[in-house]
PDB file of N, CA and C in Angstrom:
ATOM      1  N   UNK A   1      56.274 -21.092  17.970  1.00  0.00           N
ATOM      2  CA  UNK A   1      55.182 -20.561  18.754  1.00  0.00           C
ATOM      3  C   UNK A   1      54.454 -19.445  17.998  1.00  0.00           C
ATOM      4  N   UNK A   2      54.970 -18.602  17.777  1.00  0.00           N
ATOM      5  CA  UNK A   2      54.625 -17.520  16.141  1.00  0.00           C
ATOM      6  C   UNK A   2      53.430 -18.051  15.276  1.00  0.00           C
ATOM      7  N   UNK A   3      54.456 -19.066  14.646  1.00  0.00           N
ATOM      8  CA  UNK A   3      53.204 -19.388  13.630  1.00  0.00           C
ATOM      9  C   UNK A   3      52.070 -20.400  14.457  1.00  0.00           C
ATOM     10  N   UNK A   4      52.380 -20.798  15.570  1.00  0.00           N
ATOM     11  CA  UNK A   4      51.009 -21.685  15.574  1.00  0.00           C
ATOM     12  C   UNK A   4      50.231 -20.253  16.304  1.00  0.00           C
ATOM     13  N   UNK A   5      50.324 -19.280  16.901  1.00  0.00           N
ATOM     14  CA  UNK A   5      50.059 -18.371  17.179  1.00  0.00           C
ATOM     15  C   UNK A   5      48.678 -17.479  15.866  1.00  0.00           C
ATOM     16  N   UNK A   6      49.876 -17.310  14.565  1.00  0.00           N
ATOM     17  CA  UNK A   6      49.461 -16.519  13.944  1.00  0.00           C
ATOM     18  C   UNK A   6      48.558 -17.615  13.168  1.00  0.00           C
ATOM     19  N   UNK A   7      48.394 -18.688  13.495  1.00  0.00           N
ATOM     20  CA  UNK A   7      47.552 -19.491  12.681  1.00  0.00           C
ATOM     21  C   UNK A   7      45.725 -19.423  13.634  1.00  0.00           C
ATOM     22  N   UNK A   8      46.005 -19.358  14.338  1.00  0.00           N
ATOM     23  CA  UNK A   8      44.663 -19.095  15.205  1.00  0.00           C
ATOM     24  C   UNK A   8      43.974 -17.790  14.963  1.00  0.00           C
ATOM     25  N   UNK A   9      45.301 -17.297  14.858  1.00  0.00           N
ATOM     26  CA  UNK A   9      44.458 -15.697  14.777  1.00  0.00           C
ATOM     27  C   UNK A   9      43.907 -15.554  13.235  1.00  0.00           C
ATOM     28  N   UNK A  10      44.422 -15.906  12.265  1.00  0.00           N
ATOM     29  CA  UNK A  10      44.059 -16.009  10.902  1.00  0.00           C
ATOM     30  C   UNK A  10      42.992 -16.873  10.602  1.00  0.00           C
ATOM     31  N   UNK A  11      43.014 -17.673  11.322  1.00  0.00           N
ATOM     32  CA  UNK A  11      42.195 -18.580  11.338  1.00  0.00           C
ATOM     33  C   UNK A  11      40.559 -18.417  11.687  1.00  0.00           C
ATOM     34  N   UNK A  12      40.826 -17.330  12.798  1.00  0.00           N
ATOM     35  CA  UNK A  12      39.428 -16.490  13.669  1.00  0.00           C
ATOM     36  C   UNK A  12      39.052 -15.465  12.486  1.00  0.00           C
ATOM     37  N   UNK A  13      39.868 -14.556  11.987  1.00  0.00           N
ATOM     38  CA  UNK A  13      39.635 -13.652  10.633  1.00  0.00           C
ATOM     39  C   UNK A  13      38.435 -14.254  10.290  1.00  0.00           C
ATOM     40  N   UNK A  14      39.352 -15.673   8.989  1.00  0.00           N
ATOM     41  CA  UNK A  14      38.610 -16.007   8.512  1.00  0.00           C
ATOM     42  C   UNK A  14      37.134 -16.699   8.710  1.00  0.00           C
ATOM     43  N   UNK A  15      37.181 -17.523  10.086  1.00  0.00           N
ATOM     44  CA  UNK A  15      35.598 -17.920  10.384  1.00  0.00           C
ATOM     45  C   UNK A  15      34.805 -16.482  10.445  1.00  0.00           C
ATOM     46  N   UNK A  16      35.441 -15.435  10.987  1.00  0.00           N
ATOM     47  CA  UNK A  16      33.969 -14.134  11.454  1.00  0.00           C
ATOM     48  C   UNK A  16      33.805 -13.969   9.893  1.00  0.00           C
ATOM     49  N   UNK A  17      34.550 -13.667   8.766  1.00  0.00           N
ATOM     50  CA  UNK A  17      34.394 -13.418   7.454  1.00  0.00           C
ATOM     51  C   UNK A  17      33.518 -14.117   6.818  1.00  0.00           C
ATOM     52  N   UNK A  18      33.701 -15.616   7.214  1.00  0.00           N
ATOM     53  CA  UNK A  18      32.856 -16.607   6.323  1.00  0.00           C
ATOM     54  C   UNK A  18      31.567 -16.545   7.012  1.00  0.00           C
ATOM     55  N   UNK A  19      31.210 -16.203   8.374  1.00  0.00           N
ATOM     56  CA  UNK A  19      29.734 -16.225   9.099  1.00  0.00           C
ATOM     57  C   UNK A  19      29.265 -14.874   8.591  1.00  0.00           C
ATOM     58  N   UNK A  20      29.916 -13.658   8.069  1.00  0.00           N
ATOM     59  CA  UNK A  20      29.373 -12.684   7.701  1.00  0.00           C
ATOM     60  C   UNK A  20      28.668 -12.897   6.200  1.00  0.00           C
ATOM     61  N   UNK A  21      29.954 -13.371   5.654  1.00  0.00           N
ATOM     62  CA  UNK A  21      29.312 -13.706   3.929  1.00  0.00           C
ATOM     63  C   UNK A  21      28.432 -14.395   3.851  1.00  0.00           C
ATOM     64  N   UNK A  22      27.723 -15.397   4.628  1.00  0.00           N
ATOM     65  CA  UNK A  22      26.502 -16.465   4.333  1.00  0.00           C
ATOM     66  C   UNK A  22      25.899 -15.524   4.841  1.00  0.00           C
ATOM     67  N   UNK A  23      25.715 -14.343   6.202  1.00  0.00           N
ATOM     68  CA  UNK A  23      24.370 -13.742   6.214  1.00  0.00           C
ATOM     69  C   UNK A  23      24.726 -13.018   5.327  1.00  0.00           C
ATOM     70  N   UNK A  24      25.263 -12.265   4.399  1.00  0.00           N
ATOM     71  CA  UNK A  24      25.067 -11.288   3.020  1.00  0.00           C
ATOM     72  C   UNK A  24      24.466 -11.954   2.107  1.00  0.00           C
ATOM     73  N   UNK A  25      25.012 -13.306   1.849  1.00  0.00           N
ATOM     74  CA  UNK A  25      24.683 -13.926   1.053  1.00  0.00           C
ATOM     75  C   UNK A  25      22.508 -14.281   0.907  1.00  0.00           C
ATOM     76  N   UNK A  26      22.172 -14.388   2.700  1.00  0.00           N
ATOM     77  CA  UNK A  26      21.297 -14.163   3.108  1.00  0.00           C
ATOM     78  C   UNK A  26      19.954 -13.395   2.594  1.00  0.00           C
ATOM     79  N   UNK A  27      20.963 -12.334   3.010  1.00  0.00           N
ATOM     80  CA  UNK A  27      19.884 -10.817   2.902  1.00  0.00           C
ATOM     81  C   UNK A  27      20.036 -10.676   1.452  1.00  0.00           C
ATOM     82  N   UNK A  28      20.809 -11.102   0.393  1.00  0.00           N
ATOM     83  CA  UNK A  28      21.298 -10.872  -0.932  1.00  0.00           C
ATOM     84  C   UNK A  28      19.713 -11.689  -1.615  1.00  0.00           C
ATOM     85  N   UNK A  29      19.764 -12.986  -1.062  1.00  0.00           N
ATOM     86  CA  UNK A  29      18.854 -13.590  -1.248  1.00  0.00           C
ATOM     87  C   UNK A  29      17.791 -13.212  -1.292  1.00  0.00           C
ATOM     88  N   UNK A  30      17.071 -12.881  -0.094  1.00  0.00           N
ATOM     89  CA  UNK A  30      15.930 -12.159   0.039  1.00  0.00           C
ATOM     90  C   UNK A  30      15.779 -10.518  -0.794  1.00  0.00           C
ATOM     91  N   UNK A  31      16.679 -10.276  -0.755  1.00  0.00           N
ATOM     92  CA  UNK A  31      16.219  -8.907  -1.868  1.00  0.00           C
ATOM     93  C   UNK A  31      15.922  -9.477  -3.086  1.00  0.00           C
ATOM     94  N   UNK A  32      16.796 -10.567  -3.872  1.00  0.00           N
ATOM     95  CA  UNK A  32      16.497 -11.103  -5.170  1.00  0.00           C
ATOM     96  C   UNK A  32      15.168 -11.343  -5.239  1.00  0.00           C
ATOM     97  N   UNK A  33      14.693 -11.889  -4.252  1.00  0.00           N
ATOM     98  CA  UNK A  33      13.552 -13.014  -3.995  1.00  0.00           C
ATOM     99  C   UNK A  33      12.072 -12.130  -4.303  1.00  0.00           C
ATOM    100  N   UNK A  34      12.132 -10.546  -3.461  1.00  0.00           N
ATOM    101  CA  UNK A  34      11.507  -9.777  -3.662  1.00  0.00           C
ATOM    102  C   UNK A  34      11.241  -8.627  -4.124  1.00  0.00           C
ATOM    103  N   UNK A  35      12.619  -8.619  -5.026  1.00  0.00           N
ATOM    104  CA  UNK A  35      12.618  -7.640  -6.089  1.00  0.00           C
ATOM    105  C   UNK A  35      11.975  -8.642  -7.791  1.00  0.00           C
ATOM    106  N   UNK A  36      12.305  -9.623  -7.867  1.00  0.00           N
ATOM    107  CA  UNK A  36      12.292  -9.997  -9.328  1.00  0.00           C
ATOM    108  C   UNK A  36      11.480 -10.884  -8.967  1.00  0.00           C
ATOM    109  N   UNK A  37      10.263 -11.290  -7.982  1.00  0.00           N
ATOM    110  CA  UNK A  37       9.069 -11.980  -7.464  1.00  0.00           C
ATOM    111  C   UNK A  37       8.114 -12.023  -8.901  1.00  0.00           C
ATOM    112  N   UNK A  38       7.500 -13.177  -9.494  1.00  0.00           N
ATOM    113  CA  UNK A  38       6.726 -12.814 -10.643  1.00  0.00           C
ATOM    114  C   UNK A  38       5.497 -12.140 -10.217  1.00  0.00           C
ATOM    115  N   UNK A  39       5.107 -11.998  -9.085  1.00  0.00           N
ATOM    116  CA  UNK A  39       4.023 -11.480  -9.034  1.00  0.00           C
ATOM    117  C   UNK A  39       4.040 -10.296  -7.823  1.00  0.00           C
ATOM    118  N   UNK A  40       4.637  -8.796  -8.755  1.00  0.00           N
ATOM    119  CA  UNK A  40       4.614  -8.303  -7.316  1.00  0.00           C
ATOM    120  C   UNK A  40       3.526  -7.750  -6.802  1.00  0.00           C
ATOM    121  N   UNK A  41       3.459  -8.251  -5.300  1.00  0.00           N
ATOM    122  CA  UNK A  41       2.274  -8.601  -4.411  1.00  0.00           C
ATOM    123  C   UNK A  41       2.794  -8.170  -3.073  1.00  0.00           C
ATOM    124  N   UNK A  42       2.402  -8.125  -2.365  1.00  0.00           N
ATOM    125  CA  UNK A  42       2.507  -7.696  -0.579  1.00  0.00           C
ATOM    126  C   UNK A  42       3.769  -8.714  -0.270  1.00  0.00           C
ATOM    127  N   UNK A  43       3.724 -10.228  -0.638  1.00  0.00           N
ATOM    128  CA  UNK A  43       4.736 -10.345   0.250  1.00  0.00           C
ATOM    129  C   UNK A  43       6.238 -10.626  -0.229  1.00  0.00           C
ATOM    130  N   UNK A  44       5.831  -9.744  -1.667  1.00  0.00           N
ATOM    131  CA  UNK A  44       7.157  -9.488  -2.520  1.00  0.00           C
ATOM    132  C   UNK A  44       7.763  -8.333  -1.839  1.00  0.00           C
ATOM    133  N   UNK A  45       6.763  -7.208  -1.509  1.00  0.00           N
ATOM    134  CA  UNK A  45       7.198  -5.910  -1.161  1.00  0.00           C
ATOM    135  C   UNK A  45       7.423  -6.291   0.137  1.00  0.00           C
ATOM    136  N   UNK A  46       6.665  -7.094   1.425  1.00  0.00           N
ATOM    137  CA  UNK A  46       7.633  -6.888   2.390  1.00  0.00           C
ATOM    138  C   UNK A  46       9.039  -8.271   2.711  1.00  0.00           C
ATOM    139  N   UNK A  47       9.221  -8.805   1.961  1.00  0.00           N
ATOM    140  CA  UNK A  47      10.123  -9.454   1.567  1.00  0.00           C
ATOM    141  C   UNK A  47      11.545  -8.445   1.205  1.00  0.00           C
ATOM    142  N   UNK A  48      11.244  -7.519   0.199  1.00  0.00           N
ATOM    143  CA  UNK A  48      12.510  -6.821  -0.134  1.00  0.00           C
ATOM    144  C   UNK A  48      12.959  -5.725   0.874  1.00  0.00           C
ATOM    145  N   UNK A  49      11.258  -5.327   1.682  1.00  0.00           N
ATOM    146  CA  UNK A  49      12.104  -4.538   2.986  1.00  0.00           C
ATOM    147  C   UNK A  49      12.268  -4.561   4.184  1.00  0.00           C
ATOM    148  N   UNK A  50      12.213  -6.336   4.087  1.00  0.00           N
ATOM    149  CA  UNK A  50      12.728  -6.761   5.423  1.00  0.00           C
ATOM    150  C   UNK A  50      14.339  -6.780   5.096  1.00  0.00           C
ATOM    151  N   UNK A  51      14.564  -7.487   3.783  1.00  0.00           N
ATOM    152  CA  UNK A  51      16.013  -7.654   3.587  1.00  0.00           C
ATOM    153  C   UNK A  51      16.397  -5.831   3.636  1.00  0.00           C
ATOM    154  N   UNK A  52      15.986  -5.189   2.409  1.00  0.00           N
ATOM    155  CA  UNK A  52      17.019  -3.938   2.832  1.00  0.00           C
ATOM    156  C   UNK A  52      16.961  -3.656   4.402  1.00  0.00           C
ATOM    157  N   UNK A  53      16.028  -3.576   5.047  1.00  0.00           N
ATOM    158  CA  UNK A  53      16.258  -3.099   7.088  1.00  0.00           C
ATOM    159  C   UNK A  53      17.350  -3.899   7.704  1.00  0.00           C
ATOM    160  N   UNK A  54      17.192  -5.235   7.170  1.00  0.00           N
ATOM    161  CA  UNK A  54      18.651  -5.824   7.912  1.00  0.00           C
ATOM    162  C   UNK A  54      19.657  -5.855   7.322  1.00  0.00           C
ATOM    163  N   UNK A  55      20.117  -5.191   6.116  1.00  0.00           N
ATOM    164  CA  UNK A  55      21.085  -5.132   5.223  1.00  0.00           C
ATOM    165  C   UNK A  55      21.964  -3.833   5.777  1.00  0.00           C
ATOM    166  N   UNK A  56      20.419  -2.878   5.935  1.00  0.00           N
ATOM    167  CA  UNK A  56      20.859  -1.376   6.453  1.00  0.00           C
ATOM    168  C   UNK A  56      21.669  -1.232   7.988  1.00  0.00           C
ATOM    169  N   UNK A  57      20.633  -1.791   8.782  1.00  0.00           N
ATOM    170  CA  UNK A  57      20.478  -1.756   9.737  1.00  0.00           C
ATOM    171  C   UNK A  57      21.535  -2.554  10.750  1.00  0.00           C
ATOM    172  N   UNK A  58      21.633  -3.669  10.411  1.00  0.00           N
ATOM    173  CA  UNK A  58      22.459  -4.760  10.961  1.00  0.00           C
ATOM    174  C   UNK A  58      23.991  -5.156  10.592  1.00  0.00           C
ATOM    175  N   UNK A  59      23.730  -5.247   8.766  1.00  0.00           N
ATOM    176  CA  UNK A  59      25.089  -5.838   8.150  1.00  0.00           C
ATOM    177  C   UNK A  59      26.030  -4.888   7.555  1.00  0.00           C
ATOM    178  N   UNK A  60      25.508  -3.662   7.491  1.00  0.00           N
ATOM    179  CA  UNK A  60      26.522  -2.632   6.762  1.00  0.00           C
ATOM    180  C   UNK A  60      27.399  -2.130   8.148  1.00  0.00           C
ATOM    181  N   UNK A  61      26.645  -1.571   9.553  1.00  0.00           N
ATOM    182  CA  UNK A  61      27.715  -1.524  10.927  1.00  0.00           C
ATOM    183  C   UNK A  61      28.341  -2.541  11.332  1.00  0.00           C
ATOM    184  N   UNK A  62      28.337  -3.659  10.962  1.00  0.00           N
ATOM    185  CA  UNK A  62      28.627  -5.107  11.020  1.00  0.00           C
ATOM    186  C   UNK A  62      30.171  -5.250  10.126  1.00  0.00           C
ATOM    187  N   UNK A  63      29.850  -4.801   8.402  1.00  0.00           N
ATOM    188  CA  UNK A  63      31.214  -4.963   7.861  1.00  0.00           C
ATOM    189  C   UNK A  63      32.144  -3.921   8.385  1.00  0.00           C
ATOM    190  N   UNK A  64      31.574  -2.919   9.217  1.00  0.00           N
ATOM    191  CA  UNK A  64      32.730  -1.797   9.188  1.00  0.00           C
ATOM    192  C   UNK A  64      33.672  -2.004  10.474  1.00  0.00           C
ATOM    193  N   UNK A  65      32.803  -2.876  11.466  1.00  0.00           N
ATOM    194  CA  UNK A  65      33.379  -3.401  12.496  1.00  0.00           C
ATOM    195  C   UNK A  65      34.405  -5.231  12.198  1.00  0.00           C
ATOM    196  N   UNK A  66      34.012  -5.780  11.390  1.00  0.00           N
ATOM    197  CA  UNK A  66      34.407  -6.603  10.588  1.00  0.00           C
ATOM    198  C   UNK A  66      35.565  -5.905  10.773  1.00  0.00           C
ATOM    199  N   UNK A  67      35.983  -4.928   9.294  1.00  0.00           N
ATOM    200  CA  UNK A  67      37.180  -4.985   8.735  1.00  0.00           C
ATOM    201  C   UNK A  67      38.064  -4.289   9.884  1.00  0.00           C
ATOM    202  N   UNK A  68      37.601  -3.340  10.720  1.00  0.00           N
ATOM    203  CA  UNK A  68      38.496  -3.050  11.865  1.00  0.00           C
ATOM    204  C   UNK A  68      39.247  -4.060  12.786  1.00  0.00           C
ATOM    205  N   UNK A  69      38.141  -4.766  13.033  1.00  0.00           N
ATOM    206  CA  UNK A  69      38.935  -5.951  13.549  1.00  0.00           C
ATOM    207  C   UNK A  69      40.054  -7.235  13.110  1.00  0.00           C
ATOM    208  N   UNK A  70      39.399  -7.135  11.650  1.00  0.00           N
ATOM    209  CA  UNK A  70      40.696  -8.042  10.747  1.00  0.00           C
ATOM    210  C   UNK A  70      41.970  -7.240  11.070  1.00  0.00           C
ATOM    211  N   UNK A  71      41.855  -5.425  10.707  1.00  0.00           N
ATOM    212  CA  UNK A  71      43.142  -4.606  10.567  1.00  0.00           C
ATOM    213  C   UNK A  71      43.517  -4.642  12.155  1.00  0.00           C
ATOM    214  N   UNK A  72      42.590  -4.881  12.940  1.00  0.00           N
ATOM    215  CA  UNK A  72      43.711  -4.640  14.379  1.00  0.00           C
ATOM    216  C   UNK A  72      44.078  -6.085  14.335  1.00  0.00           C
ATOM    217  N   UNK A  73      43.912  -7.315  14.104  1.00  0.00           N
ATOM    218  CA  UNK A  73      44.301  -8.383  14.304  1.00  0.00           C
ATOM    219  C   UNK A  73      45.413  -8.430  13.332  1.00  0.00           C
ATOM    220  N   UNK A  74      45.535  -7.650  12.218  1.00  0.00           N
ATOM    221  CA  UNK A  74      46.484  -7.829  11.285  1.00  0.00           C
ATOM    222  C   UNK A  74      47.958  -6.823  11.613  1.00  0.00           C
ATOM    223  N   UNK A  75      47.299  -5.625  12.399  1.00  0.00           N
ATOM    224  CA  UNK A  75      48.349  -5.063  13.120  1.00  0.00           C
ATOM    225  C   UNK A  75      49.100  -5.964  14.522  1.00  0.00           C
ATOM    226  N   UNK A  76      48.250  -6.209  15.004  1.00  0.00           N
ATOM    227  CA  UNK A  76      48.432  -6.898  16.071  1.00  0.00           C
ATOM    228  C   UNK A  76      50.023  -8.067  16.016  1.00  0.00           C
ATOM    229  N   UNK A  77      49.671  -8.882  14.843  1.00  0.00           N
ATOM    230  CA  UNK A  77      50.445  -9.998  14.266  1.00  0.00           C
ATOM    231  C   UNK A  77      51.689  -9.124  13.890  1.00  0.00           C
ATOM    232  N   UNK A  78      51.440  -8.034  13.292  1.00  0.00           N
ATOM    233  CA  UNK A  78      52.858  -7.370  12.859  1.00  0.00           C
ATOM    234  C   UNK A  78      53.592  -6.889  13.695  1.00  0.00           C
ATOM    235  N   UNK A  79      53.223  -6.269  14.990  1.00  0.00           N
ATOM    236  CA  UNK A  79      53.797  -6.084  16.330  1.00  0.00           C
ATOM    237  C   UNK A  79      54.056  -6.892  17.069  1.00  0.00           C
ATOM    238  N   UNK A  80      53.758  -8.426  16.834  1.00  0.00           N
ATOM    239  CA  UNK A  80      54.344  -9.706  17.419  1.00  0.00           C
ATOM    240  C   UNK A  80      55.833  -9.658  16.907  1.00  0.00           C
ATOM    241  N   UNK A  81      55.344  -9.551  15.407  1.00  0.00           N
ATOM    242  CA  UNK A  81      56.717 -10.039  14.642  1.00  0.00           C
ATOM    243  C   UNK A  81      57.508  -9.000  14.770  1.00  0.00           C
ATOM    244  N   UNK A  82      57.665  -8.170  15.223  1.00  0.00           N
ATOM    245  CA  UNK A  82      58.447  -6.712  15.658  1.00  0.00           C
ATOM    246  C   UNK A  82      59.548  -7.292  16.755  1.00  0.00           C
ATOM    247  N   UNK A  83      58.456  -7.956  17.484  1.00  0.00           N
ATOM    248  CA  UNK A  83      58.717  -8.077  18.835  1.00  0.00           C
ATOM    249  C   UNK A  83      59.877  -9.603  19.050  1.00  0.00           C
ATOM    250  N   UNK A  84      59.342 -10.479  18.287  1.00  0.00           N
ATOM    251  CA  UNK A  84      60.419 -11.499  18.124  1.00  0.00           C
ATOM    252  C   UNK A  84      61.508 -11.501  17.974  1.00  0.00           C
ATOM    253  N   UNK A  85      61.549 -10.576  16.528  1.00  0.00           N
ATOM    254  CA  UNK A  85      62.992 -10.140  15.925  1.00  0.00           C
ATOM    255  C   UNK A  85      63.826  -9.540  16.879  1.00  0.00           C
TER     256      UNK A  85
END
């Protein structure tokens, strides 16, 4: 029961991790896109600060709540296994 337990929960980690990294990957994009634009022009410049506003704004309070939640889910699992033994 444990491990099919701790397999769900590891399992949830990893999907919120992997939906975070494609939007980084995202906003990563769009800064490239409008920083190294061959022609910088208006919609190079608001291209790069739409990405930094949602980089700032959205995904950096985003990883910090991220990793809290991996560490309480990772505490969490270790106080199962406390609890078994």
């Amino acid at each position: 029961m444990y491990e099919e337990l701790e397999k769900i929960v590891v399992k949830g980690a990893k999907d919120d991790y992997l939906f975070f990294e494609v939007g980084m990957l995202a906003v990563g994009a769009m800064l490239v896109i409008g920083l190294f634009s061959a022609i910088p022009d208006m919609p190079a410049l608001v291209i790069t600060a739409t990405g930094l506003i949602i980089f700032v704004v959205v995904y950096m309070p985003l990883d910090v709540t991220m990793q809290a939640k991996v560490k309480a889910r990772k505490d969490m699992m270790e106080e199962l296994k406390k609890d078994v033994k």
